[in-house]
PDB file of N, CA and C in Angstrom:
ATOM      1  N   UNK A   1     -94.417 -37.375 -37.573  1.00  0.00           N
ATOM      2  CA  UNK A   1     -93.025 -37.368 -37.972  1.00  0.00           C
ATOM      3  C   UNK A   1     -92.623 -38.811 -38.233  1.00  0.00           C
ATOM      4  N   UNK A   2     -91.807 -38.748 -39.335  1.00  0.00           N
ATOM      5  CA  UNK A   2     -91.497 -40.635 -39.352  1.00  0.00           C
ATOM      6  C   UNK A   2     -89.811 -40.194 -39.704  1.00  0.00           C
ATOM      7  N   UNK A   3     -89.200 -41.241 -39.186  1.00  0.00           N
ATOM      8  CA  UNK A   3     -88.035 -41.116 -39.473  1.00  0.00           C
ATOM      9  C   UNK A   3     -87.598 -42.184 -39.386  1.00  0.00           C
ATOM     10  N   UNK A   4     -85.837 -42.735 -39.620  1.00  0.00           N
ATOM     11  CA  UNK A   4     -85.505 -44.183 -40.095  1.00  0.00           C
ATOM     12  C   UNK A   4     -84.527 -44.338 -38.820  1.00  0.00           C
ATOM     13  N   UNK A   5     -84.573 -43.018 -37.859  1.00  0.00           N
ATOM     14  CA  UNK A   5     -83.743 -43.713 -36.628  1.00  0.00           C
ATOM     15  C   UNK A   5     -84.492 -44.204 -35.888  1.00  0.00           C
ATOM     16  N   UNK A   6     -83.547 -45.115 -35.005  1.00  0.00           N
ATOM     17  CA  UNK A   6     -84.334 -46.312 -34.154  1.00  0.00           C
ATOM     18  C   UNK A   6     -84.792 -45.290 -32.467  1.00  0.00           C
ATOM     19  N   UNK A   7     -83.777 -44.718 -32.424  1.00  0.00           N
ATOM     20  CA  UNK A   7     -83.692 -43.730 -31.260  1.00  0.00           C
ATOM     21  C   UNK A   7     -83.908 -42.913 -30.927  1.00  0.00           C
ATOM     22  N   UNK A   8     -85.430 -42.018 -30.243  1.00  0.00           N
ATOM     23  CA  UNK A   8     -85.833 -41.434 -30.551  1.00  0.00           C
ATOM     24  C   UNK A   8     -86.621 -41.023 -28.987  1.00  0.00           C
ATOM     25  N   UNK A   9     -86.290 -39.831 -28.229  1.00  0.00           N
ATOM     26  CA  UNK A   9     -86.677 -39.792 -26.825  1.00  0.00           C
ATOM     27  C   UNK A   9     -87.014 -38.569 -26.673  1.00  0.00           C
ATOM     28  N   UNK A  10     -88.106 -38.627 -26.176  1.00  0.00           N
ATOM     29  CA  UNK A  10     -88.974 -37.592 -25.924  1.00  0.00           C
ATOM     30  C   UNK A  10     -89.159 -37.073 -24.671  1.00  0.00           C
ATOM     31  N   UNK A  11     -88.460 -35.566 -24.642  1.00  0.00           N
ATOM     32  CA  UNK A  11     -87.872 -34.909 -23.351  1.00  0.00           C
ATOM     33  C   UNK A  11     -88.794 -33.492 -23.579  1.00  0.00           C
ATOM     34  N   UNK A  12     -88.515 -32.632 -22.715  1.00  0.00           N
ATOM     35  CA  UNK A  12     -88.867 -31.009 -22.645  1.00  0.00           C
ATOM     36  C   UNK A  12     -87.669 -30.051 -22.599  1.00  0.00           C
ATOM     37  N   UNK A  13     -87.839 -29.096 -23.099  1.00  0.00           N
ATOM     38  CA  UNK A  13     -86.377 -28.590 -23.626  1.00  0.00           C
ATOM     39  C   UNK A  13     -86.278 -27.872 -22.449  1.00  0.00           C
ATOM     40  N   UNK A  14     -85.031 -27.651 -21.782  1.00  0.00           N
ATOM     41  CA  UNK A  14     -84.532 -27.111 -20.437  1.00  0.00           C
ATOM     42  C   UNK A  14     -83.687 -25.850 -20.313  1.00  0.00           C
ATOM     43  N   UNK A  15     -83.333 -25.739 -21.778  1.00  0.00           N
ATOM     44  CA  UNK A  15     -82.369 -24.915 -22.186  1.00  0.00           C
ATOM     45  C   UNK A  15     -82.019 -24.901 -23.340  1.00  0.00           C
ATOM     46  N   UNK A  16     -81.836 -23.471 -24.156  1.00  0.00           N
ATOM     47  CA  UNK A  16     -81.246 -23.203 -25.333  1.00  0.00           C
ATOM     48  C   UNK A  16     -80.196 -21.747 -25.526  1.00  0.00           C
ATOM     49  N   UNK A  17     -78.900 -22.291 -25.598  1.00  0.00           N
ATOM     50  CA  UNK A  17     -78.311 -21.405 -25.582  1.00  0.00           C
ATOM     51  C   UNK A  17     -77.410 -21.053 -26.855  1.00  0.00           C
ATOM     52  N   UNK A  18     -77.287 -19.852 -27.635  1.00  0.00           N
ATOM     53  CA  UNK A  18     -77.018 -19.309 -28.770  1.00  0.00           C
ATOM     54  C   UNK A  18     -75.811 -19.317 -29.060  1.00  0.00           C
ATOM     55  N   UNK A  19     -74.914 -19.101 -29.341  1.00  0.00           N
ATOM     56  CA  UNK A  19     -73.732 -18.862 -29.674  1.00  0.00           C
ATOM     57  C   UNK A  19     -73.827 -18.139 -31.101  1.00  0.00           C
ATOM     58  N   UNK A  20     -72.537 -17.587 -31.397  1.00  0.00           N
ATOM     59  CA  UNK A  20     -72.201 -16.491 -32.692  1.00  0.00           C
ATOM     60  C   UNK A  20     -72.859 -17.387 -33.693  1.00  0.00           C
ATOM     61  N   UNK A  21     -73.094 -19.270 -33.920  1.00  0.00           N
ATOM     62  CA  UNK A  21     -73.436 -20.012 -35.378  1.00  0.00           C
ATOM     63  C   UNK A  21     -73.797 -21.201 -34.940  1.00  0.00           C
ATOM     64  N   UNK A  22     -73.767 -21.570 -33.860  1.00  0.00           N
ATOM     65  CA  UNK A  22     -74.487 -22.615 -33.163  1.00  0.00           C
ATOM     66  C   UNK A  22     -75.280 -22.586 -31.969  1.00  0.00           C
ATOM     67  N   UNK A  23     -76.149 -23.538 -31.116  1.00  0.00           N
ATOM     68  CA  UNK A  23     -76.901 -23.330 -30.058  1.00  0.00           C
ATOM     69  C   UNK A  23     -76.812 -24.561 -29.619  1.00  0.00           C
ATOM     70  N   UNK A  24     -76.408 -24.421 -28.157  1.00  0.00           N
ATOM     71  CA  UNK A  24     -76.503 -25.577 -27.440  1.00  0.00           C
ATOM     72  C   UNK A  24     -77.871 -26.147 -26.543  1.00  0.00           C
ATOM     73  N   UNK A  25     -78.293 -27.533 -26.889  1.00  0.00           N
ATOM     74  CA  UNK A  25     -80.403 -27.464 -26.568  1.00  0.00           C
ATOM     75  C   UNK A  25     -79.610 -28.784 -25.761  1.00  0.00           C
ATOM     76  N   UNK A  26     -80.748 -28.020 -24.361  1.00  0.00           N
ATOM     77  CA  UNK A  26     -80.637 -28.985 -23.384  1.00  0.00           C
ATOM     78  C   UNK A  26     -81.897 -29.672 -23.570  1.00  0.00           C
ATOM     79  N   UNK A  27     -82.307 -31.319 -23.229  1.00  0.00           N
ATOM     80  CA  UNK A  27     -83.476 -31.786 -23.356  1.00  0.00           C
ATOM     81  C   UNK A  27     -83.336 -32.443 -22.368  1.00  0.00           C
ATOM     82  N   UNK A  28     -84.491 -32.358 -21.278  1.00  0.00           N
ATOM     83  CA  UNK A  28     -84.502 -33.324 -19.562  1.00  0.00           C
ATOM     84  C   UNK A  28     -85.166 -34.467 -20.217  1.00  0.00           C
ATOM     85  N   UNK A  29     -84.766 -35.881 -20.155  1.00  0.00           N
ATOM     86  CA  UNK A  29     -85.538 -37.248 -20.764  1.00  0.00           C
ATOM     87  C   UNK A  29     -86.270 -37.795 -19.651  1.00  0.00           C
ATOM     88  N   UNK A  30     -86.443 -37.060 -18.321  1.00  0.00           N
ATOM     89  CA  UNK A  30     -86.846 -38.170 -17.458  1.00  0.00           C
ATOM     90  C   UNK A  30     -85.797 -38.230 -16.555  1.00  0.00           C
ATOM     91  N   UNK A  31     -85.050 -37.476 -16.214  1.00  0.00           N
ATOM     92  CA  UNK A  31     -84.277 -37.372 -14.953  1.00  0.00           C
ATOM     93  C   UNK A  31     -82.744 -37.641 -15.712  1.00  0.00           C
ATOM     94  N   UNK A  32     -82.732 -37.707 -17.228  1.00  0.00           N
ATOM     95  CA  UNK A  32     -80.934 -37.589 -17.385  1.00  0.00           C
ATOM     96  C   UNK A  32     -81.108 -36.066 -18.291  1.00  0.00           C
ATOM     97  N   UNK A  33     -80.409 -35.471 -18.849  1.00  0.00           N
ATOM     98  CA  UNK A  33     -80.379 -34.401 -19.687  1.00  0.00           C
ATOM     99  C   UNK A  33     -79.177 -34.808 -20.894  1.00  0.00           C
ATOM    100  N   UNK A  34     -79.958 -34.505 -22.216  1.00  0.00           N
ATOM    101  CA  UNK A  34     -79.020 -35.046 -23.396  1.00  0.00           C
ATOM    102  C   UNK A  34     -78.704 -33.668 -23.754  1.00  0.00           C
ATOM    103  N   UNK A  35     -77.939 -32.934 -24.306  1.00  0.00           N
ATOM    104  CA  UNK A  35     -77.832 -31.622 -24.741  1.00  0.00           C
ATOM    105  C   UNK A  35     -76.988 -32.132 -25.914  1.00  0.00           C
ATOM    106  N   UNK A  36     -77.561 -31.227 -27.286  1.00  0.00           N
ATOM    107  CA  UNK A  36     -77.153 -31.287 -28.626  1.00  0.00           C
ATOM    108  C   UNK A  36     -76.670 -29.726 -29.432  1.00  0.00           C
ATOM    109  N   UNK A  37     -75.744 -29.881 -30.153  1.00  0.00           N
ATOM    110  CA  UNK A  37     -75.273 -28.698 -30.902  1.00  0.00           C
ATOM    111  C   UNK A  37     -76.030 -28.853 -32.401  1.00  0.00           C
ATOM    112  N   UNK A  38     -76.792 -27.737 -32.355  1.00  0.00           N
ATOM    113  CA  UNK A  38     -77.894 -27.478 -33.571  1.00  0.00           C
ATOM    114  C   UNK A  38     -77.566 -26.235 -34.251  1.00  0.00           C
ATOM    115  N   UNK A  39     -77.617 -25.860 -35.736  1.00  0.00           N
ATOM    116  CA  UNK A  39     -77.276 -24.573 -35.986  1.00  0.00           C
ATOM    117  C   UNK A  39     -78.368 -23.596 -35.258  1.00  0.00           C
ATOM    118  N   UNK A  40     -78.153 -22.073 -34.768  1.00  0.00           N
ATOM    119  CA  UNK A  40     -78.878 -21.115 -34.943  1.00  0.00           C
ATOM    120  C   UNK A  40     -80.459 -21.417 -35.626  1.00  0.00           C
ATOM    121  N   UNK A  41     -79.864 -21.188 -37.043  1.00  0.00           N
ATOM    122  CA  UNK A  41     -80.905 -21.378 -38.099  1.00  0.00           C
ATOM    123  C   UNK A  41     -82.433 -22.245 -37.460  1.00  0.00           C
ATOM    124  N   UNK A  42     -81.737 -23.934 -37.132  1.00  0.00           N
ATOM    125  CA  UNK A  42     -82.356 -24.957 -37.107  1.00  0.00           C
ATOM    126  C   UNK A  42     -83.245 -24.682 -36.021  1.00  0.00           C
ATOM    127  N   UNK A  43     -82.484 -23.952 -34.615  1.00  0.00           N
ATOM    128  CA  UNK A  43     -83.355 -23.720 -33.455  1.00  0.00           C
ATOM    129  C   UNK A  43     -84.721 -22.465 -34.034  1.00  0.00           C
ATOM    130  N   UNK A  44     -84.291 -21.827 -34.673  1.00  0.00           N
ATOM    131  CA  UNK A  44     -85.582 -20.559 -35.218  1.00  0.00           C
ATOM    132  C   UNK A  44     -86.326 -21.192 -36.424  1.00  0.00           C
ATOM    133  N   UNK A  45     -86.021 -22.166 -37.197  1.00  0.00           N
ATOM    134  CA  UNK A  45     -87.116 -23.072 -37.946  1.00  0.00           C
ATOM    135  C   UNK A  45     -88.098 -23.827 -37.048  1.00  0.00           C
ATOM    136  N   UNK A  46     -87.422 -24.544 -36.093  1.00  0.00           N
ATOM    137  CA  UNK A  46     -88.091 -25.786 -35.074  1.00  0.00           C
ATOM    138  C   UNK A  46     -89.245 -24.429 -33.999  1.00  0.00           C
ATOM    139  N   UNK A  47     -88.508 -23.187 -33.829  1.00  0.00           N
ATOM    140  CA  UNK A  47     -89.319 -22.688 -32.844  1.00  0.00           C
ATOM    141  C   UNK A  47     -88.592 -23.158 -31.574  1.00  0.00           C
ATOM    142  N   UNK A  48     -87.714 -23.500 -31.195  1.00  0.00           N
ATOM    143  CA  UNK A  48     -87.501 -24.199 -29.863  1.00  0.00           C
ATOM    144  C   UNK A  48     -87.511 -23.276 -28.823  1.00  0.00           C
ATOM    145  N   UNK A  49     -88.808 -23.506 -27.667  1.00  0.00           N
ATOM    146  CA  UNK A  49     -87.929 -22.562 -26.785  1.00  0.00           C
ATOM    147  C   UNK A  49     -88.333 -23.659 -25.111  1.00  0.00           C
ATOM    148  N   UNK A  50     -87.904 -23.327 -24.155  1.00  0.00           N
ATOM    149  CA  UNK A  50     -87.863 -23.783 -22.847  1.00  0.00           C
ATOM    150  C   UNK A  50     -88.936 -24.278 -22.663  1.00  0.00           C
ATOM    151  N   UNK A  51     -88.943 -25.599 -22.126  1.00  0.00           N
ATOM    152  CA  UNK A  51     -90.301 -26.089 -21.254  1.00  0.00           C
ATOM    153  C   UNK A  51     -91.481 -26.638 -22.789  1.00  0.00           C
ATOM    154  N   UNK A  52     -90.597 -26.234 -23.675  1.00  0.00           N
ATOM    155  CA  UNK A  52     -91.699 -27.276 -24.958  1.00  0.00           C
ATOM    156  C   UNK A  52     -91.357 -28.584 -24.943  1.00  0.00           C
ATOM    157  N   UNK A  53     -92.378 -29.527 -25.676  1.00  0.00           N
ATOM    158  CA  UNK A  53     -91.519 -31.183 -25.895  1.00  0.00           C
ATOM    159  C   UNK A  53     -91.021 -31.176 -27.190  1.00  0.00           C
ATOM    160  N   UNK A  54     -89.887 -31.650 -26.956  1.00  0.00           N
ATOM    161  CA  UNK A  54     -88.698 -32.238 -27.935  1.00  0.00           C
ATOM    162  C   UNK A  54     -88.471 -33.210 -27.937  1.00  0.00           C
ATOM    163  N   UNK A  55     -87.762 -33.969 -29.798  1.00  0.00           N
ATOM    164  CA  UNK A  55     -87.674 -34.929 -29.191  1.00  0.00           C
ATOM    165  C   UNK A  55     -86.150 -35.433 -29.798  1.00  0.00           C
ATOM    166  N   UNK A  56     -85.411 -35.921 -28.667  1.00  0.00           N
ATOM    167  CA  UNK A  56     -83.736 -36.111 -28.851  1.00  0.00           C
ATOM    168  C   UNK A  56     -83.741 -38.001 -29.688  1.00  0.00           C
ATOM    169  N   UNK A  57     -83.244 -37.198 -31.315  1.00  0.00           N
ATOM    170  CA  UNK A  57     -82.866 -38.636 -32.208  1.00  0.00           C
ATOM    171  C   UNK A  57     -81.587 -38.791 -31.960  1.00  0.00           C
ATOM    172  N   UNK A  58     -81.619 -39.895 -31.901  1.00  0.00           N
ATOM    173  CA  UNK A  58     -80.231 -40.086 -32.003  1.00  0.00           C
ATOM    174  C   UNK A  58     -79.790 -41.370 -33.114  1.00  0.00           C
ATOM    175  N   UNK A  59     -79.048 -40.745 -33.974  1.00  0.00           N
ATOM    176  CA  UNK A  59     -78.239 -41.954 -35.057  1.00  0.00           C
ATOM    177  C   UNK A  59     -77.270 -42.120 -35.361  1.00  0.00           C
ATOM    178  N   UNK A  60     -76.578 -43.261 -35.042  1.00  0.00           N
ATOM    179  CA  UNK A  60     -75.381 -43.374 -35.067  1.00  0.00           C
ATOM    180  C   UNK A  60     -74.915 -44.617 -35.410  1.00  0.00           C
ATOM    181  N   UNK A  61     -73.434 -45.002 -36.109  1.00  0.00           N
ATOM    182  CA  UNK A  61     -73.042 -45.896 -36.443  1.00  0.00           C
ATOM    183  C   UNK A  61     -72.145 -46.387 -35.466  1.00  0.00           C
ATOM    184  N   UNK A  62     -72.114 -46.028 -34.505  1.00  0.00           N
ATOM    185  CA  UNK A  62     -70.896 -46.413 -33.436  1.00  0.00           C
ATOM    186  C   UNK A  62     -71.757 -46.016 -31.928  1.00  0.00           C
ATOM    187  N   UNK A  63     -72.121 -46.580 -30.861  1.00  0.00           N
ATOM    188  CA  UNK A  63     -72.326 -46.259 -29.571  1.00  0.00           C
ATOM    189  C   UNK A  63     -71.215 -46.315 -28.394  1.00  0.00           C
ATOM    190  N   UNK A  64     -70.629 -45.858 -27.953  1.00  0.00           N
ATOM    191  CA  UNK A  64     -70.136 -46.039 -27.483  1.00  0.00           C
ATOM    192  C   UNK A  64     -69.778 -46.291 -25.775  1.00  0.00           C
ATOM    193  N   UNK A  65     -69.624 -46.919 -24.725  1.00  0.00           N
ATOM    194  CA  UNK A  65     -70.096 -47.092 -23.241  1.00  0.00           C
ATOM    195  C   UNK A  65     -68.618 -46.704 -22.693  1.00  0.00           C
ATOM    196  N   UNK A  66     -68.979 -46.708 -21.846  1.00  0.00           N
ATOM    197  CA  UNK A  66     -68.035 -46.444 -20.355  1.00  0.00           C
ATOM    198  C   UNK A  66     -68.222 -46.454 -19.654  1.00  0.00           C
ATOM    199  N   UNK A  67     -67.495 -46.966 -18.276  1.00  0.00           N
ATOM    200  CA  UNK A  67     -67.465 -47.620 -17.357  1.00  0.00           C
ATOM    201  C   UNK A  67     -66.600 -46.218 -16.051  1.00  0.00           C
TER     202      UNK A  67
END
């Protein structure tokens, strides 16, 4: 896979849950959990299911912290 984001973490999926047009995918990175909203569709192209490795990109023009 090549891609042009810098961010790119490789977790095991913990959870995928469906909704009526979206699915919410939990990914464990190593003791934090990132969870992302993916269409339906995208989760049954990728195959995603529990306990596979995934891997959470992240790209963005803004990061944002808190304290």
């Amino acid at each position: 896979m090549k891609i042009s984001a810098r961010n790119v973490i490789e977790g095991k999926v913990l959870e995928v849950h469906k909704g009526a047009t979206t699915s919410h995918v939990r990914i464990d990175i190593g003791g934090a959990v990132i969870t992302s909203s993916i269409t339906n569709e995208a989760v049954d192209e990728l195959g995603l299911k529990v306990g596979q490795t995934a891997y959470a990109v992240i790209k963005a023009s803004d990061v944002m912290v808190g304290v």
